[in-house]
Protein backbone atom coordinates (compact mmCIF):
# COMPACT_ATOMS: atom_id res chain seq x y z
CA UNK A 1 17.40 -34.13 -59.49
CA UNK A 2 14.82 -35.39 -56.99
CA UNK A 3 12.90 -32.41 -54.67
CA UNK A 4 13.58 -32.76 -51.04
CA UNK A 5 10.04 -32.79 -49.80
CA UNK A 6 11.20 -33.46 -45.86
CA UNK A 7 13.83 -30.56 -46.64
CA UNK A 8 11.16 -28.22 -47.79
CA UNK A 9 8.54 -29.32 -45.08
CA UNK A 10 10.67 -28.69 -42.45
CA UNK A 11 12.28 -25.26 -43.77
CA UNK A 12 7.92 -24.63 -43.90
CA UNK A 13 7.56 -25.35 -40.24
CA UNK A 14 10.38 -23.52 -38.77
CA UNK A 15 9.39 -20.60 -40.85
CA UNK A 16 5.93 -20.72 -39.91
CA UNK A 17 6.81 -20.80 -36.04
CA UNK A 18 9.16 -17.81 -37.12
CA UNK A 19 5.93 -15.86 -38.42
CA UNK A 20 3.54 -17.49 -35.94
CA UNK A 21 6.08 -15.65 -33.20
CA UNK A 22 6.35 -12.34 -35.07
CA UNK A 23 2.56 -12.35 -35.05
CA UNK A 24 1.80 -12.87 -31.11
CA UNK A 25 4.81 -9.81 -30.68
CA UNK A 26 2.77 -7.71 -32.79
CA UNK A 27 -0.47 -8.11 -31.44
CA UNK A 28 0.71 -7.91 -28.07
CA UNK A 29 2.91 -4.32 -29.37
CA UNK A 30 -1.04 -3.16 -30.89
CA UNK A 31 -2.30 -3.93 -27.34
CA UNK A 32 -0.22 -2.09 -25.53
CA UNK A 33 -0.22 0.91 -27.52
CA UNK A 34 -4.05 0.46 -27.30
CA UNK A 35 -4.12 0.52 -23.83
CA UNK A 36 -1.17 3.53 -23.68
CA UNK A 37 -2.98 5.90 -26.47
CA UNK A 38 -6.38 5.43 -24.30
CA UNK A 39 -4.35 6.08 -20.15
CA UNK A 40 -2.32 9.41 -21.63
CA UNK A 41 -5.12 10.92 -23.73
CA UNK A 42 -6.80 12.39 -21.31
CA UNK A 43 -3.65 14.21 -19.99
CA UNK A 44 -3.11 15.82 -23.20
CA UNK A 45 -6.29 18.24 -22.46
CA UNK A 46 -5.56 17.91 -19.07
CA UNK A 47 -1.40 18.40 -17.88
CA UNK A 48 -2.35 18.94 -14.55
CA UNK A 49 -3.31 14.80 -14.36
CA UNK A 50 0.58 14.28 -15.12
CA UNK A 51 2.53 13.91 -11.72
CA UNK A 52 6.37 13.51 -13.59
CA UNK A 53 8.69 11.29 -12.19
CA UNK A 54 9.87 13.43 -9.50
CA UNK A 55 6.88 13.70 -7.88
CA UNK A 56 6.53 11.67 -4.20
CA UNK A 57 4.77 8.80 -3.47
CA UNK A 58 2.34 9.79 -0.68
CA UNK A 59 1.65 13.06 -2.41
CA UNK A 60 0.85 11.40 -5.73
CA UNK A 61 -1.77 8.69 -4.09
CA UNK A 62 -3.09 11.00 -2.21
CA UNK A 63 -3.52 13.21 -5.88
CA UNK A 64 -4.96 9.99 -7.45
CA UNK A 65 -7.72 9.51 -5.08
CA UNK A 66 -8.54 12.95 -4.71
CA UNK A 67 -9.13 13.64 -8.63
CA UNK A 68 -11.34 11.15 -8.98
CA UNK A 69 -13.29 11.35 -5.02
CA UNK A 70 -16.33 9.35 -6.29
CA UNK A 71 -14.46 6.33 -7.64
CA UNK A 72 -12.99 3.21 -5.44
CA UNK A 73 -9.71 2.44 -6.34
CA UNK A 74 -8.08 -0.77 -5.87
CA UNK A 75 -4.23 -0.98 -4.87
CA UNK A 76 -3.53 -2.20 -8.12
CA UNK A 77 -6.05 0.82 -9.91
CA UNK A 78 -3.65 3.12 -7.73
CA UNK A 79 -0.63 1.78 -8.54
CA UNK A 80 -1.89 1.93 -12.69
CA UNK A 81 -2.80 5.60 -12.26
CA UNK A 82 0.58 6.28 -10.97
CA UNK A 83 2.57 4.48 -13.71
CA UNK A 84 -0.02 6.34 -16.37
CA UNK A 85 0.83 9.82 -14.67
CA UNK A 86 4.59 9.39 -14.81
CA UNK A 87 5.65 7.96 -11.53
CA UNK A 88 8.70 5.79 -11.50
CA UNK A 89 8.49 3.63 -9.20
CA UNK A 90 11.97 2.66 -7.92
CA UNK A 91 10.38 0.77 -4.75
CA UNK A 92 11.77 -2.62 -4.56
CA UNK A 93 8.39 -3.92 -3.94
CA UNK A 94 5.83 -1.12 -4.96
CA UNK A 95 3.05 -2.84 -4.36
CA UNK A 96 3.86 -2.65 -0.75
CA UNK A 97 4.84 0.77 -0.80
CA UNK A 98 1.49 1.65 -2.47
CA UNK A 99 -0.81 -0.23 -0.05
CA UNK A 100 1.32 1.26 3.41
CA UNK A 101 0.74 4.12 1.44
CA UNK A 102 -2.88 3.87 1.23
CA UNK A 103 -3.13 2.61 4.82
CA UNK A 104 -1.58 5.45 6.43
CA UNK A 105 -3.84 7.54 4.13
CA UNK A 106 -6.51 5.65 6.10
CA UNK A 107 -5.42 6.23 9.19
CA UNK A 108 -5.34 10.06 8.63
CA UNK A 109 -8.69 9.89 7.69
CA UNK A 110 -7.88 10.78 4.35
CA UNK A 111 -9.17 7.90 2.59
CA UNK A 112 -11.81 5.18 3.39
CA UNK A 113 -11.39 1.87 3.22
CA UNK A 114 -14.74 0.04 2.01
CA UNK A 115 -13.71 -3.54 1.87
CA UNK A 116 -12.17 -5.46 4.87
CA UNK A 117 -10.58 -9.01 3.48
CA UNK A 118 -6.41 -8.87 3.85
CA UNK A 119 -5.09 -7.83 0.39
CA UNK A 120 -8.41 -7.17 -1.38
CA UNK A 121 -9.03 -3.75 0.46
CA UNK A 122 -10.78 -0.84 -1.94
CA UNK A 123 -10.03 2.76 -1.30
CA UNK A 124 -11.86 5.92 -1.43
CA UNK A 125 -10.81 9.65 -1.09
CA UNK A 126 -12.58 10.59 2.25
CA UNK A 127 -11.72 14.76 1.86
CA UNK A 128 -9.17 17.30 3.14
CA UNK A 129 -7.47 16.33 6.29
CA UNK A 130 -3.50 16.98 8.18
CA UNK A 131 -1.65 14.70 5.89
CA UNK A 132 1.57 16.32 5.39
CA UNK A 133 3.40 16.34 2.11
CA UNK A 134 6.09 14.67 1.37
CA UNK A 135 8.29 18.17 1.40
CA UNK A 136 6.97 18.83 4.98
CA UNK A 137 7.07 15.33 6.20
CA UNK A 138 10.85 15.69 5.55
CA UNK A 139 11.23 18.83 7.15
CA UNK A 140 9.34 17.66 10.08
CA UNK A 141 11.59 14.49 10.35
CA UNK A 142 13.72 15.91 12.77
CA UNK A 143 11.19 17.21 15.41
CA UNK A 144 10.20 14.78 18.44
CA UNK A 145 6.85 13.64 18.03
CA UNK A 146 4.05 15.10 20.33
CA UNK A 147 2.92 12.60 22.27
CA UNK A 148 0.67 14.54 25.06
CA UNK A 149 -2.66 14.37 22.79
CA UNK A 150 -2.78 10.56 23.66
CA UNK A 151 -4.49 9.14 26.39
CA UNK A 152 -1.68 6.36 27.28
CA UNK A 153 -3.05 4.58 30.22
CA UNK A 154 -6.58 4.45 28.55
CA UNK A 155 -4.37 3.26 25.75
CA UNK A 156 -2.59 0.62 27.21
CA UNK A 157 -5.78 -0.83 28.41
CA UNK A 158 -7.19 -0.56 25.05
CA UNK A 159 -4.27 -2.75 23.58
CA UNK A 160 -4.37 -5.21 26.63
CA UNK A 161 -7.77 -5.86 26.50
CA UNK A 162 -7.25 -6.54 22.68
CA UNK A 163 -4.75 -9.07 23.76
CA UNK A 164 -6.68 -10.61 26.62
CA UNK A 165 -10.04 -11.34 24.43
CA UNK A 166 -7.81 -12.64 21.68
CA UNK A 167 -6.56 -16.70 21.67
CA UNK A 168 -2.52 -17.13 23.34
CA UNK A 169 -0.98 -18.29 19.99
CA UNK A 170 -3.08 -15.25 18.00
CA UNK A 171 -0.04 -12.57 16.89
CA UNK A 172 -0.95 -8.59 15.91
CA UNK A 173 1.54 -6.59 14.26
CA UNK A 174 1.53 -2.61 15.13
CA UNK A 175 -0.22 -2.14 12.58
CA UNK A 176 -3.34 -4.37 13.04
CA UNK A 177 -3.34 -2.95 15.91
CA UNK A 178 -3.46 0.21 15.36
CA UNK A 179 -5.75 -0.04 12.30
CA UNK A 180 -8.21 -1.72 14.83
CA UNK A 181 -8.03 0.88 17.14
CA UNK A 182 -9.05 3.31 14.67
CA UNK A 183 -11.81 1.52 13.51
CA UNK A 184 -13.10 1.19 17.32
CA UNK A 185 -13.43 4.35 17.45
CA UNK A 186 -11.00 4.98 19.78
CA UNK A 187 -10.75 8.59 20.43
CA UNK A 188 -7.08 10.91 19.38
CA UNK A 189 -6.44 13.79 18.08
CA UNK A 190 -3.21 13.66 16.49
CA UNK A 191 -2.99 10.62 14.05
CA UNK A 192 -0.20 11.54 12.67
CA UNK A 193 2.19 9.79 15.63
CA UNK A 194 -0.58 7.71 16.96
CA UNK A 195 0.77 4.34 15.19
CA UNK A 196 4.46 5.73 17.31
CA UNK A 197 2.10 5.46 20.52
CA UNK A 198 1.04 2.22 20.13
CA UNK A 199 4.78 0.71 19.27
CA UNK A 200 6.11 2.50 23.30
CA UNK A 201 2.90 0.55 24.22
CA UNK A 202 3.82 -2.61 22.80
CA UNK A 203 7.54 -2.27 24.20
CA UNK A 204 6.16 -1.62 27.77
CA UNK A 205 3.90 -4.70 27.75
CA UNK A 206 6.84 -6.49 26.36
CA UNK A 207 8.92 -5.11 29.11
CA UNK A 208 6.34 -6.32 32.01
CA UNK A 209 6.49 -9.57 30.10
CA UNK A 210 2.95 -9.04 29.89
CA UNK A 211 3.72 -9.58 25.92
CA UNK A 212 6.21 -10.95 23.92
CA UNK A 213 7.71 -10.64 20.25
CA UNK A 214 7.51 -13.10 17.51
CA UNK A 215 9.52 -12.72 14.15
CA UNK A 216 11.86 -10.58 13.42
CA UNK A 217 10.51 -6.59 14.17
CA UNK A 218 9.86 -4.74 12.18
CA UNK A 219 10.31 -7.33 8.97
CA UNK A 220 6.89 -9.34 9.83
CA UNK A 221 6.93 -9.71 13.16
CA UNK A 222 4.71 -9.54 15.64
CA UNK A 223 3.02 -9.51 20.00
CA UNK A 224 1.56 -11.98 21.39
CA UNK A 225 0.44 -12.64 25.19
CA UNK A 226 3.71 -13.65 27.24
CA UNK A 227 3.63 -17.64 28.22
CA UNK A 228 3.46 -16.35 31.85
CA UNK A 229 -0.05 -14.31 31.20
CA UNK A 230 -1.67 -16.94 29.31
């Protein structure tokens, strides 16, 4: 009886691929346990780091900038922090949730933002400021928003000036708009509805055709200046 050399090689290979396999599952199993003993150690000494799953979203980015007010956090840093503190997060896109998150944190003046290029912001805990909790943010739902702080006809002029200086075919979400605003210093006292203000603006313009909508609101879409002001 003759030995089956091919036979044996290729029982060799398959078995090495086999092994070869088992190996990269391994070291990627040591990794991750690597990187899990090294996130949750320091919440062993310290249980107040751990949020739990219940815990809301605002409340809990809000939490991770404030405990550590010296560092700048990426969105992705925030969203890591969350996941290592026990947040589930059951957002259909969280990365989205986390970064309108962080923006309205902005625009409350609770956080900074110190990098201005579209996805690659960085965010900083600014201090204490009227950000409501998630608890009274629910409570609060209900009430109609306060809208007498705001200075609307300085405010529509604000918004149609932005519109005027800006090219026809240029298009500004809410948003950008009100972000901008913000950063122009222009003056309010209550942020908390002041992104509301700026949407009955919008639908004004839009009803003296002075703008007009482009996309689908409020899924990405956005103003422009109406074909008859251009």
């Amino acid at each position: 009886m003759t030995f089956d050399y091919e036979a044996w090689l290729k029982t060799a290979q398959d078995r090495l691929e086999t092994l070869y396999q088992q190996k990269t599952a391994i070291e990627n199993e040591i990794s991750a346990l690597e990187h899990g003993i090294k996130g949750f150690a320091p919440l062993v000494n310290q249980p107040s780091l751990w949020f739990g799953p219940e815990a809301g979203i605002t409340d809990a980015v809000r939490a991770v900038l404030k405990t550590d007010p010296s560092r700048i956090f990426t969105a992705t840093e925030v969203r890591n922090e969350l996941v290592k503190r026990g947040i589930l997060l059951r957002q259909q896109n969280p990365m989205a949730t986390i970064h309108q998150v962080l923006a309205r944190l902005v625009s409350k003046g609770t956080a900074k933002i110190f990098t201005y290029e579209p996805g690659r912001n960085c965010y900083k805990w600014a201090g204490e400021s009227e950000e409501p909790t998630d608890k009274a943010r629910t409570d609060n739902a209900r009430k109609p928003p306060d809208l007498s702080r705001f200075p609307m006809p300085k405010l529509t002029e604000a918004i149609r000036s932005i519109f005027a200086a800006a090219s026809p075919n240029d298009v500004f979400t809410p948003r950008q708009i009100h972000d901008g605003l913000l950063r122009s210093g222009f003056p309010t006292q209550n942020r908390q509805n002041f992104l509301l203000s700026v949407n009955i603006v919008l639908k004004r313009l839009v009803e003296q055709q002075v703008l007009e909508v482009v996309g689908d609101l409020p899924f990405g879409g956005g103003f422009r200046r109406s074909a008859t002001t251009s």
